[in-house]
C-alpha atoms as a PDB file:
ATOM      1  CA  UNK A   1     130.158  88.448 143.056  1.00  0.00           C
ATOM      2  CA  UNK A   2     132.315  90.144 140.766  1.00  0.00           C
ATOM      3  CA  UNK A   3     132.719  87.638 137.722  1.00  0.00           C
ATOM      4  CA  UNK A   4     129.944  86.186 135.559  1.00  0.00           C
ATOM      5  CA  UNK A   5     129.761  82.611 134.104  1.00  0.00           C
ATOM      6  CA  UNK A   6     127.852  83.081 130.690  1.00  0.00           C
ATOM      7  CA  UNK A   7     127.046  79.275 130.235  1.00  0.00           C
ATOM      8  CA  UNK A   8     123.640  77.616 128.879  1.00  0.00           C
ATOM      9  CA  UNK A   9     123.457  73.631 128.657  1.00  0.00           C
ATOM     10  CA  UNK A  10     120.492  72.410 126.877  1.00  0.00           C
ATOM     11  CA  UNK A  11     119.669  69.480 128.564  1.00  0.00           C
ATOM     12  CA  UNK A  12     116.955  67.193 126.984  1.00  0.00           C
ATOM     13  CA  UNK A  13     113.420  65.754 130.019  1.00  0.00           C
ATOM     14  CA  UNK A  14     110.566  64.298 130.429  1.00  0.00           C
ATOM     15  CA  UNK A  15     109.187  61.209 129.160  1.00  0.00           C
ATOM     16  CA  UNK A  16     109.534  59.631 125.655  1.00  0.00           C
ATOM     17  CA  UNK A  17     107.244  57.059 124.214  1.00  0.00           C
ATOM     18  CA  UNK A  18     109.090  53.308 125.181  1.00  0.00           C
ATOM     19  CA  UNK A  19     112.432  54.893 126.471  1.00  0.00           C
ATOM     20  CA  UNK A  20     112.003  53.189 130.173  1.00  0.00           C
ATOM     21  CA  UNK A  21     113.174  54.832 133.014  1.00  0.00           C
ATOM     22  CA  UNK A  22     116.726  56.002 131.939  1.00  0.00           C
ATOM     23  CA  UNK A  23     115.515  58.143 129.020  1.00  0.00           C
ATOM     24  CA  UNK A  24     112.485  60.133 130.974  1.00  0.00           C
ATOM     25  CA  UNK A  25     113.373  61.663 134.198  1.00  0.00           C
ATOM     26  CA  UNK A  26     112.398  64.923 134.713  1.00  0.00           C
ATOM     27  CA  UNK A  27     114.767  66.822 136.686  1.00  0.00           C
ATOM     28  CA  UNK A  28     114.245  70.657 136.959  1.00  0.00           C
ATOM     29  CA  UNK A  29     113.807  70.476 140.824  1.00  0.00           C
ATOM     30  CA  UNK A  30     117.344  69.459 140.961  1.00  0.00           C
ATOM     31  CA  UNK A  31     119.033  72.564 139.256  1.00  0.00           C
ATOM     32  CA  UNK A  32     116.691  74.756 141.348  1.00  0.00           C
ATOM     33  CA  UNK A  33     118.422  73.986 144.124  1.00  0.00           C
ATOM     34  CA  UNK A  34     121.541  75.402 143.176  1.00  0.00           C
ATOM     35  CA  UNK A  35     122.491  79.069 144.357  1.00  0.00           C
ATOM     36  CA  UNK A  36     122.797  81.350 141.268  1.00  0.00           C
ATOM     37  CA  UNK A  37     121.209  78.710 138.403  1.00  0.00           C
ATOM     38  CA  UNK A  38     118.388  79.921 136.179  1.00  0.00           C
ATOM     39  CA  UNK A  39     116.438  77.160 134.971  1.00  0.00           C
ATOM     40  CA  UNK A  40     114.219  77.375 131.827  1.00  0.00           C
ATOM     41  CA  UNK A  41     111.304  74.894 130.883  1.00  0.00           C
ATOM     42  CA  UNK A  42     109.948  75.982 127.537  1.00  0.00           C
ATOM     43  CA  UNK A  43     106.417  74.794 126.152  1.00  0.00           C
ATOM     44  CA  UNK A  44     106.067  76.194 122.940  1.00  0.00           C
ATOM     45  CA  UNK A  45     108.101  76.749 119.185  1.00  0.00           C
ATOM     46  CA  UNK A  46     107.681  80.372 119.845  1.00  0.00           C
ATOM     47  CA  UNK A  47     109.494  80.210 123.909  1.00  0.00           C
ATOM     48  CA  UNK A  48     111.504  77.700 122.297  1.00  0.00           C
ATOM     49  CA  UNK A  49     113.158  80.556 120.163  1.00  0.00           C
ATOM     50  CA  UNK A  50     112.592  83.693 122.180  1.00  0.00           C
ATOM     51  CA  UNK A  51     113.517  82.047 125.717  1.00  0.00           C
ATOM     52  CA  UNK A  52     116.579  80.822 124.110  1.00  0.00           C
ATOM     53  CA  UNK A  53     118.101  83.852 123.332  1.00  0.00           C
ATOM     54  CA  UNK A  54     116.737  85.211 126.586  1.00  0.00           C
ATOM     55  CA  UNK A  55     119.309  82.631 128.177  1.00  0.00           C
ATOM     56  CA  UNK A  56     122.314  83.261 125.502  1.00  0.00           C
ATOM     57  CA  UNK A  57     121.922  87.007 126.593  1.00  0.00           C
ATOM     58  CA  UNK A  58     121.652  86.782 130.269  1.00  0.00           C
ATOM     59  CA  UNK A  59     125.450  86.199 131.011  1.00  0.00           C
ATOM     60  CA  UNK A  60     124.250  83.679 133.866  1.00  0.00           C
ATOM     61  CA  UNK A  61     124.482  79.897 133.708  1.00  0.00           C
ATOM     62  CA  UNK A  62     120.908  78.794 132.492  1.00  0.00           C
ATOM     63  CA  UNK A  63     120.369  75.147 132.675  1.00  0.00           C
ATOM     64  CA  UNK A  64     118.085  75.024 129.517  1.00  0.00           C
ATOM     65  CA  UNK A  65     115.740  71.758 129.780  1.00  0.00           C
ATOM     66  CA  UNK A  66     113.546  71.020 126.648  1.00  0.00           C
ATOM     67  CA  UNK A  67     111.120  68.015 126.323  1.00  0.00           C
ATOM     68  CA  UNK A  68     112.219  65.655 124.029  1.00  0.00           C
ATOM     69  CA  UNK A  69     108.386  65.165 123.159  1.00  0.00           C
ATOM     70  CA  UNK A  70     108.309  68.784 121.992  1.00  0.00           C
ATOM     71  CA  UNK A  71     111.378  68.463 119.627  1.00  0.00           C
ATOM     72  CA  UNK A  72     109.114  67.079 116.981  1.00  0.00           C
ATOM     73  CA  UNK A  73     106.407  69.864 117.351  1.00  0.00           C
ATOM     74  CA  UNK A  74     106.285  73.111 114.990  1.00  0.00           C
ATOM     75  CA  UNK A  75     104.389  75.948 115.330  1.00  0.00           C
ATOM     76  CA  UNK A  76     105.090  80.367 113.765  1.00  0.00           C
ATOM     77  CA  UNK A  77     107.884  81.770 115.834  1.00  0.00           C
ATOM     78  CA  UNK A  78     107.744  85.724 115.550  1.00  0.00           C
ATOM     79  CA  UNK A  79     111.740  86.348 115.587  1.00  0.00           C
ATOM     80  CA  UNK A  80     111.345  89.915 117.426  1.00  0.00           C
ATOM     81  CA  UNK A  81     109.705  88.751 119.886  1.00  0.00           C
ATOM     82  CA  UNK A  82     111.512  89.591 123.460  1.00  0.00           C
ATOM     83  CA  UNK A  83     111.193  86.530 126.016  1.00  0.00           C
ATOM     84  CA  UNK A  84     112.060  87.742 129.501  1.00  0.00           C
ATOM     85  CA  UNK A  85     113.652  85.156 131.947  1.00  0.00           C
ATOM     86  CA  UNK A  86     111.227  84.165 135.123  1.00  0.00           C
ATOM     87  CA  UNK A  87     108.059  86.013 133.310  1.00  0.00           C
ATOM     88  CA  UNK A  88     105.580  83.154 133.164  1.00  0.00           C
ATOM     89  CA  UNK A  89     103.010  83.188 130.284  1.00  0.00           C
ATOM     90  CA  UNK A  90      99.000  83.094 130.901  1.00  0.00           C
ATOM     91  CA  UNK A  91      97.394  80.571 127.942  1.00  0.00           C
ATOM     92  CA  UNK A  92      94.475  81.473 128.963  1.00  0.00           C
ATOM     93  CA  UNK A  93      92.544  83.015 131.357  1.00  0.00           C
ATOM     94  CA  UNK A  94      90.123  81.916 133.956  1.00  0.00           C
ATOM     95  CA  UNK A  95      88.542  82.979 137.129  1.00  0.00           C
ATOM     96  CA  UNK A  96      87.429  79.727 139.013  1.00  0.00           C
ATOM     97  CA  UNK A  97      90.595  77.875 139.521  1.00  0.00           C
ATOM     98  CA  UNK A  98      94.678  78.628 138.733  1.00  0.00           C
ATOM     99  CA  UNK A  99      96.332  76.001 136.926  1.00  0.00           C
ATOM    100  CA  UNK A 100     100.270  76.335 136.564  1.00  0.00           C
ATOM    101  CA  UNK A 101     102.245  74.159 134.894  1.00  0.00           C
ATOM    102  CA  UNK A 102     105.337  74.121 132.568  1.00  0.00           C
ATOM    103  CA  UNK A 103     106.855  72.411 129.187  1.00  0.00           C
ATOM    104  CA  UNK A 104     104.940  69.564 127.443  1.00  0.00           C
ATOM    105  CA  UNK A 105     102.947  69.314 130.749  1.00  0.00           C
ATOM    106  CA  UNK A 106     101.302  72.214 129.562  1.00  0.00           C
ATOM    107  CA  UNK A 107      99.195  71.145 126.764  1.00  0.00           C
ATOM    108  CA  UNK A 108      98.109  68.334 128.865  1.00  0.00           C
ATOM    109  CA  UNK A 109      96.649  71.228 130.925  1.00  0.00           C
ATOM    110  CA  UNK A 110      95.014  72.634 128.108  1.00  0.00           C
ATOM    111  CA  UNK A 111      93.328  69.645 126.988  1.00  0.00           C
ATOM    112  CA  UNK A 112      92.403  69.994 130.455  1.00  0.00           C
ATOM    113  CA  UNK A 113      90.859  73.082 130.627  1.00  0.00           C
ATOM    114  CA  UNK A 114      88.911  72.699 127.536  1.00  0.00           C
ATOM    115  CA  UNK A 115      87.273  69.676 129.585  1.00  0.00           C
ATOM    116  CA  UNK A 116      86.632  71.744 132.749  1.00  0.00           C
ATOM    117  CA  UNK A 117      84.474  74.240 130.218  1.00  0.00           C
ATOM    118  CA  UNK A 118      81.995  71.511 129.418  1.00  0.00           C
ATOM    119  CA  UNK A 119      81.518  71.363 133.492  1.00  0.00           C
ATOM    120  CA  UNK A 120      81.425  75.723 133.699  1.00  0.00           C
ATOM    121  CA  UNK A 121      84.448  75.664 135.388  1.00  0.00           C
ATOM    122  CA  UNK A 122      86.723  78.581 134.067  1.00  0.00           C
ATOM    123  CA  UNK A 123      90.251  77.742 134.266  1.00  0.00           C
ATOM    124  CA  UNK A 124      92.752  80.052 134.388  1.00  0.00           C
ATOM    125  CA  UNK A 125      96.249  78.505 132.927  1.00  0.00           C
ATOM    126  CA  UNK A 126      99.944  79.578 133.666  1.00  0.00           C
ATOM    127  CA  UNK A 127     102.610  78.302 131.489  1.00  0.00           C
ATOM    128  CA  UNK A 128     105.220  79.159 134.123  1.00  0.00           C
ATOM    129  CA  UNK A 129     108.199  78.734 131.612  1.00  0.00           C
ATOM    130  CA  UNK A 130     110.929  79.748 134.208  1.00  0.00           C
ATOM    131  CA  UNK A 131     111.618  77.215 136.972  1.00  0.00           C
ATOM    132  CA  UNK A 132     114.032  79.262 138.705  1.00  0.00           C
ATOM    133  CA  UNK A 133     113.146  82.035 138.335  1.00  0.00           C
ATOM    134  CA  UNK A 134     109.193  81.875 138.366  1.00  0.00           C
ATOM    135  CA  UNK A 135     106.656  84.021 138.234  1.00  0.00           C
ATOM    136  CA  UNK A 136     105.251  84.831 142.055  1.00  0.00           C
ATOM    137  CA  UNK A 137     103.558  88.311 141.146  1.00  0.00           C
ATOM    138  CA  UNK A 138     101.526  86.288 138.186  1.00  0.00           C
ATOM    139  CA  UNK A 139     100.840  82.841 140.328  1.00  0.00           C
ATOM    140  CA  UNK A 140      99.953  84.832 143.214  1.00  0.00           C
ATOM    141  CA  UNK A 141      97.591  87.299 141.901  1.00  0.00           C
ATOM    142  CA  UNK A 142      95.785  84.816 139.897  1.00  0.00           C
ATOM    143  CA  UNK A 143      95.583  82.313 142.844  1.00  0.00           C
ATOM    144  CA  UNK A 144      94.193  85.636 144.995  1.00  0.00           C
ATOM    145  CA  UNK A 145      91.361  85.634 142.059  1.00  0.00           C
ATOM    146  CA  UNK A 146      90.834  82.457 141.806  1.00  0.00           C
ATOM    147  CA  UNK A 147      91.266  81.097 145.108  1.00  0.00           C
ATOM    148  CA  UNK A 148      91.688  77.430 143.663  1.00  0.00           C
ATOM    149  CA  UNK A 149      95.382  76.443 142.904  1.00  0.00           C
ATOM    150  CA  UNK A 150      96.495  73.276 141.221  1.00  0.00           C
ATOM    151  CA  UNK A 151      99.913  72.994 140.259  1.00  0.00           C
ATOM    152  CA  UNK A 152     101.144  70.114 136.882  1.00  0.00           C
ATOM    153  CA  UNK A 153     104.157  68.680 136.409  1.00  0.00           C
ATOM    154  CA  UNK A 154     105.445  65.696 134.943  1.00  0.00           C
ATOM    155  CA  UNK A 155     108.118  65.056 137.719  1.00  0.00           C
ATOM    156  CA  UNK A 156     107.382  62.973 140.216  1.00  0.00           C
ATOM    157  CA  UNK A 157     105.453  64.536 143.032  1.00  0.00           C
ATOM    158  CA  UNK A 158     107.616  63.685 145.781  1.00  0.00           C
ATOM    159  CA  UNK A 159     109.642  67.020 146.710  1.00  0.00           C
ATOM    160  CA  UNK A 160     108.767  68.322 142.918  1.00  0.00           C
ATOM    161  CA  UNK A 161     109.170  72.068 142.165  1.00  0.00           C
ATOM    162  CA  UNK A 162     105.314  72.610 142.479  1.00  0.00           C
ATOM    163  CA  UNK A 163     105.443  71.924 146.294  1.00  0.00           C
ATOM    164  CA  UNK A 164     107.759  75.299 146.413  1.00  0.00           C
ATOM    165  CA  UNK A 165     104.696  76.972 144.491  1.00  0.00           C
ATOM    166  CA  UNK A 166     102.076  75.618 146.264  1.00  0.00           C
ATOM    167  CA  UNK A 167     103.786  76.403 149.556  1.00  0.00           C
ATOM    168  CA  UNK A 168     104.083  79.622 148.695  1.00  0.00           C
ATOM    169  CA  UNK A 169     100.709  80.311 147.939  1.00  0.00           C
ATOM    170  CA  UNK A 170     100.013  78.752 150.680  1.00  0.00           C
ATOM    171  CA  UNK A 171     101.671  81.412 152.788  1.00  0.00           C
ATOM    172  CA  UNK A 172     100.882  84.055 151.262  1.00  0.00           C
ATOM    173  CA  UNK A 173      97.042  83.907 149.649  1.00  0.00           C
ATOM    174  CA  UNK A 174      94.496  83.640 152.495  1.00  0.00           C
ATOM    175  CA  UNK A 175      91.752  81.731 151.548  1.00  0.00           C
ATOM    176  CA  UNK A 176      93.419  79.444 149.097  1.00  0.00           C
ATOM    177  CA  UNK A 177      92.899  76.204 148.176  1.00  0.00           C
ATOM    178  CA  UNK A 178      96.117  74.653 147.307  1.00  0.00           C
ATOM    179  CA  UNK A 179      96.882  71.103 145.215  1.00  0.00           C
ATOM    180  CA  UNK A 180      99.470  69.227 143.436  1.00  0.00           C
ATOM    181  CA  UNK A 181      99.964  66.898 140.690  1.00  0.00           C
ATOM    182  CA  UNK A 182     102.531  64.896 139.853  1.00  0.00           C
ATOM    183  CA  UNK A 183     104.182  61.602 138.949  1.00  0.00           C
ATOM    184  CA  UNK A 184     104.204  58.517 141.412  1.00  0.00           C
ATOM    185  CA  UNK A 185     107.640  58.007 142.930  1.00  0.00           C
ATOM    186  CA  UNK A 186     108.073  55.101 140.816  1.00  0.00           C
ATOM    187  CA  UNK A 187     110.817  54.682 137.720  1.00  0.00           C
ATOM    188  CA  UNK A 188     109.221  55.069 134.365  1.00  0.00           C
ATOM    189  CA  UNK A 189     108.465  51.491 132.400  1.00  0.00           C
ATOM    190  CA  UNK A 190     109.617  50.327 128.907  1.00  0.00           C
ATOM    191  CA  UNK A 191     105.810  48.815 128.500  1.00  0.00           C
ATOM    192  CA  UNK A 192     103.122  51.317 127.547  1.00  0.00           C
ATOM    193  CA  UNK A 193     101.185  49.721 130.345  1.00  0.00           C
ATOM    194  CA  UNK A 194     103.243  50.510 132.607  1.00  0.00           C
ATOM    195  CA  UNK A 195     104.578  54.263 131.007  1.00  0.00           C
ATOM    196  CA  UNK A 196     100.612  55.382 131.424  1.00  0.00           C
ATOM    197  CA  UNK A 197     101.157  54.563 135.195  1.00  0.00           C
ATOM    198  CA  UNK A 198     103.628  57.535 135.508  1.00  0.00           C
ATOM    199  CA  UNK A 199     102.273  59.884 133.175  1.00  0.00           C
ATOM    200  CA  UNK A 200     100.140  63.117 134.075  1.00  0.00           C
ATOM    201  CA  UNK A 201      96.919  62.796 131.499  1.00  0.00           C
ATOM    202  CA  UNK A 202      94.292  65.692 130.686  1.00  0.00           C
ATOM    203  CA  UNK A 203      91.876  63.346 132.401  1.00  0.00           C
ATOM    204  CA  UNK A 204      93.394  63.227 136.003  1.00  0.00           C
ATOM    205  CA  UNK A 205      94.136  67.147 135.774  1.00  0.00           C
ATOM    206  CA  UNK A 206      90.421  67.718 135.230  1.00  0.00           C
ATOM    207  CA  UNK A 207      89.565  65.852 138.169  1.00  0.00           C
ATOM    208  CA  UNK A 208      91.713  67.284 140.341  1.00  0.00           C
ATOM    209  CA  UNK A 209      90.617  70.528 139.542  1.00  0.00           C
ATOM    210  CA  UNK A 210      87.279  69.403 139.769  1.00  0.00           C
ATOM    211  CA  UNK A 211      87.467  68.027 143.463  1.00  0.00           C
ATOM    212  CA  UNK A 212      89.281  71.395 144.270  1.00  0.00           C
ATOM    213  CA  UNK A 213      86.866  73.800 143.475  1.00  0.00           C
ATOM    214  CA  UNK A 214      83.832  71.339 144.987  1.00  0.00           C
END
């Protein structure tokens, strides 16, 4: 415990239009499991910049993970603002059902929640942003609100990070509905047919929160 290893690798996820199954793994679970990794999942031009530097400044090894999806996408970045590593963001607020998610998965879940309003159902939506670490105090409290959890993610389902989030709300939030989303355990196809069979749409988010707060 008495060195530090000041490294970031930017490491590119997620799936990308006709790429097949090489090109759009997701893999953020796997660096969580490593003792003394901090793992970063950035959504937005503005986290982008701000979580960047965040990482550059921590003097820990940050495995850095960007969408390759998001590369493409521009939006005002405000260069003073401060991004603090594991302090998840809340796009907006809700008080029926919690919704976290992370990188392009995220404005999936906002197309989302602008469905659920047509149905009255308030969403409230967490762009978790750090993987490792995340946010408990913000899932937590908004799951104790809320009572509804569903947690997004592009990964596949099967032993995804949102079955560490959901577990621990679980254990912790009496009361609480808990439910995950994820990719089939299946490898990504080159055909769009088949890439739509392992993607997380808007659609199948709504429903899910839907059938949870039923």
């Amino acid at each position: 415990g008495q060195g530090r290893v000041p490294m970031v690798v930017r490491m590119p996820i997620g799936i990308w239009d006709a790429s097949a199954a090489q090109h759009s793994q997701s893999l953020e679970s796997w660096f969580a499991h490593l003792p003394g990794v901090v793992v970063v999942c950035p959504a937005t031009p503005q986290d982008n910049y701000s979580m960047l530097r965040a990482a550059l400044a921590s003097g820990d090894p940050v495995v850095y993970m960007e969408h390759k999806t998001l590369w493409g996408v521009s939006g005002e970045v405000d260069t003073s603002v401060q991004a603090m590593l594991g302090e998840a963001r809340v796009v907006r607020p809700g008080f029926d059902v919690t919704i976290v998610s992370w990188s392009k998965q995220v404005q999936a879940c906002e197309a989302a929640c602008d469905e659920l309003a047509q149905w009255g159902i308030a969403a409230e939506l967490i762009d978790l942003r750090s993987i490792w670490p995340w946010d408990r105090a913000t899932v937590l409290s908004s799951a104790a609100k809320t009572k509804h959890l569903l947690v997004v993610h592009e990964a596949v389902q099967a032993a995804g990070f949102g079955a560490e989030i959901a577990a621990t709300v679980a254990e912790t939030v009496g009361g609480c509905k808990v439910r995950r989303l994820g990719a089939p355990r299946i490898p990504v196809g080159y055909a769009p047919v088949l890439e739509t069979q392992s993607r997380v749409l808007p659609a199948d988010i709504a429903a899910a929160a839907r059938g949870l707060v039923a």
